[in-house]
C-alpha atoms as a PDB file:
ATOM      1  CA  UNK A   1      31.186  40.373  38.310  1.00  0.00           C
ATOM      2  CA  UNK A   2      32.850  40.649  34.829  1.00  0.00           C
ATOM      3  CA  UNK A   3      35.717  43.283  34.673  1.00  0.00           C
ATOM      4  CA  UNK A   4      35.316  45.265  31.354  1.00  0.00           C
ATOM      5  CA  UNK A   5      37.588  48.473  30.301  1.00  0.00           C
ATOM      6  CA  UNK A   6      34.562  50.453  31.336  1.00  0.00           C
ATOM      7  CA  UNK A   7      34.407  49.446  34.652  1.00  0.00           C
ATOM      8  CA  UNK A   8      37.813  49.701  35.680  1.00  0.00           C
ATOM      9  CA  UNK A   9      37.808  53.206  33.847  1.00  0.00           C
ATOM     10  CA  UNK A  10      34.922  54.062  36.267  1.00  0.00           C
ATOM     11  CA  UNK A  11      36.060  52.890  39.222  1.00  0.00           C
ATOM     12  CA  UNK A  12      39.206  54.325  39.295  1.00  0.00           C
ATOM     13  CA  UNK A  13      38.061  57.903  38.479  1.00  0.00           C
ATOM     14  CA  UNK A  14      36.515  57.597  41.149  1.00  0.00           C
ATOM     15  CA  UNK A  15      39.278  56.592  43.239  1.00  0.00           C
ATOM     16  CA  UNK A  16      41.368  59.672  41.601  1.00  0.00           C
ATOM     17  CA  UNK A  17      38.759  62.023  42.518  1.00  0.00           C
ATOM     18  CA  UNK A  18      38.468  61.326  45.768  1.00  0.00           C
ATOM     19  CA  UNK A  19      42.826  62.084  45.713  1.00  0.00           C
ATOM     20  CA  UNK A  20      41.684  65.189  44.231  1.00  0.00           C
ATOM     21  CA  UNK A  21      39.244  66.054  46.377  1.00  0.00           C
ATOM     22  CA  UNK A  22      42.136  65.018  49.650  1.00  0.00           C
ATOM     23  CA  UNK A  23      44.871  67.636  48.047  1.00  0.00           C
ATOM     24  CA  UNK A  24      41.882  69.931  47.386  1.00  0.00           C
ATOM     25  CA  UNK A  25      41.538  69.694  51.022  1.00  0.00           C
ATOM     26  CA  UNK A  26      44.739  70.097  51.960  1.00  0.00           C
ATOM     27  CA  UNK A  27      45.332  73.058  50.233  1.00  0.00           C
ATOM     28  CA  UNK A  28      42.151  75.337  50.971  1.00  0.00           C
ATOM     29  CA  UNK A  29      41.549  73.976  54.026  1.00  0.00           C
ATOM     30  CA  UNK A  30      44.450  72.336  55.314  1.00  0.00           C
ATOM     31  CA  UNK A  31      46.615  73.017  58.657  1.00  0.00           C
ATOM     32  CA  UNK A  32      49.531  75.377  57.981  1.00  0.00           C
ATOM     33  CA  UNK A  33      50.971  75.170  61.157  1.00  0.00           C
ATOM     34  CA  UNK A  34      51.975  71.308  61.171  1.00  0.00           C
ATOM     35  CA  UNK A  35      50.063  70.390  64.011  1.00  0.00           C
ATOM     36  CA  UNK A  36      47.266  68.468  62.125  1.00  0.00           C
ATOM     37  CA  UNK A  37      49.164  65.347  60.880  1.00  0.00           C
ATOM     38  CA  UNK A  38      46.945  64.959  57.714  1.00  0.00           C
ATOM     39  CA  UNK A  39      45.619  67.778  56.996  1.00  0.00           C
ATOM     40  CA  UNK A  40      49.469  69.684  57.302  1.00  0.00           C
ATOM     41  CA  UNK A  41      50.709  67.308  54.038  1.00  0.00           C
ATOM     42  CA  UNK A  42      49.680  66.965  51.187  1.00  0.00           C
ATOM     43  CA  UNK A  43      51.274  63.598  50.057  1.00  0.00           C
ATOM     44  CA  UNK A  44      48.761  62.244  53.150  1.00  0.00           C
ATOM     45  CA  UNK A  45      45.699  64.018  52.732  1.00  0.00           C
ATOM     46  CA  UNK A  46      45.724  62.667  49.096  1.00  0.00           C
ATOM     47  CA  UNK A  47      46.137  59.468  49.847  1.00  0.00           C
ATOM     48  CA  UNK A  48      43.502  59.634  52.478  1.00  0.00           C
ATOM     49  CA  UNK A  49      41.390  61.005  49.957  1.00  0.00           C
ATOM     50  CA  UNK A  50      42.267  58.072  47.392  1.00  0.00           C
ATOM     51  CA  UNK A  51      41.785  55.649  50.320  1.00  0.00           C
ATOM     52  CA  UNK A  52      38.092  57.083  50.618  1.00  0.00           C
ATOM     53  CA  UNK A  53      37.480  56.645  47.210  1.00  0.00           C
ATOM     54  CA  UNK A  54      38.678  53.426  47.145  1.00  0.00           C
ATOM     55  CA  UNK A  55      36.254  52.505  49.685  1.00  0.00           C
ATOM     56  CA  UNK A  56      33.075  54.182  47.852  1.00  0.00           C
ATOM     57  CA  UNK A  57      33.687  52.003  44.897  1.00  0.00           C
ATOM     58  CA  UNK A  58      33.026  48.366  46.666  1.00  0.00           C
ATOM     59  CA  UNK A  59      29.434  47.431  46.612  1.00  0.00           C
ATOM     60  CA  UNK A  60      27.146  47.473  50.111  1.00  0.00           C
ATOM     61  CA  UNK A  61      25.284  44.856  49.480  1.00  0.00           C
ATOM     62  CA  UNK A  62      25.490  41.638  47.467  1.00  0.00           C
ATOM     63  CA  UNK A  63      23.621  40.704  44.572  1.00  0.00           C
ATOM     64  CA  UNK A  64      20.439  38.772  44.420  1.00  0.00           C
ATOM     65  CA  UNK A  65      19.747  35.551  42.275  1.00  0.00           C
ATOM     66  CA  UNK A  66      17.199  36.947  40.967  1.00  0.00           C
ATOM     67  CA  UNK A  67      15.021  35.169  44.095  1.00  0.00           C
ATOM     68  CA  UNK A  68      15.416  31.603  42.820  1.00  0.00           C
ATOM     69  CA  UNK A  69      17.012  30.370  45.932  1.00  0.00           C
ATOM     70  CA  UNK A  70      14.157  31.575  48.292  1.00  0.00           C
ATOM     71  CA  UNK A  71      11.148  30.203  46.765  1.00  0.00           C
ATOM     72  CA  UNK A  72      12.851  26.495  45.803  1.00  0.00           C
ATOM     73  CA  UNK A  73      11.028  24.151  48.980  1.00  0.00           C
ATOM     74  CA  UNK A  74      13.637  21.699  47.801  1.00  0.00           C
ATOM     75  CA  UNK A  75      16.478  23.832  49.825  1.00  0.00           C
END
């Protein structure tokens, strides 16, 4: 996997819209009365958000070889 400016651009808007999306959260939905531990501050439910996002961007599944590999007898 080669890292290019375009990439890393990518990945971490993601990553800083999922923060947005945590303080978005937090303030149309969040807890008011301080009983909800994330939801009740905002410096948490942005990082949970960013933490999210951070998670999205790895990939699920690895990449094939093109299926060299599985039709070589010699393996």
């Amino acid at each position: 996997m080669t890292l290019n400016s375009k990439t890393i651009l990518k990945k971490s808007g993601i990553v800083l819209a999922g923060a947005a999306l945590g303080y978005a959260y937090y303030y149309f939905i969040g807890c008011s009365s301080g009983s909800c531990p994330i939801t009740s501050n905002p410096y948490i439910s942005t990082f949970y958000g960013a933490l999210i996002g951070f998670i999205l961007i790895f990939p699920t599944k690895k990449k094939e070889n093109g299926g060299a590999e599985k039709n070589n007898p010699a393996n």
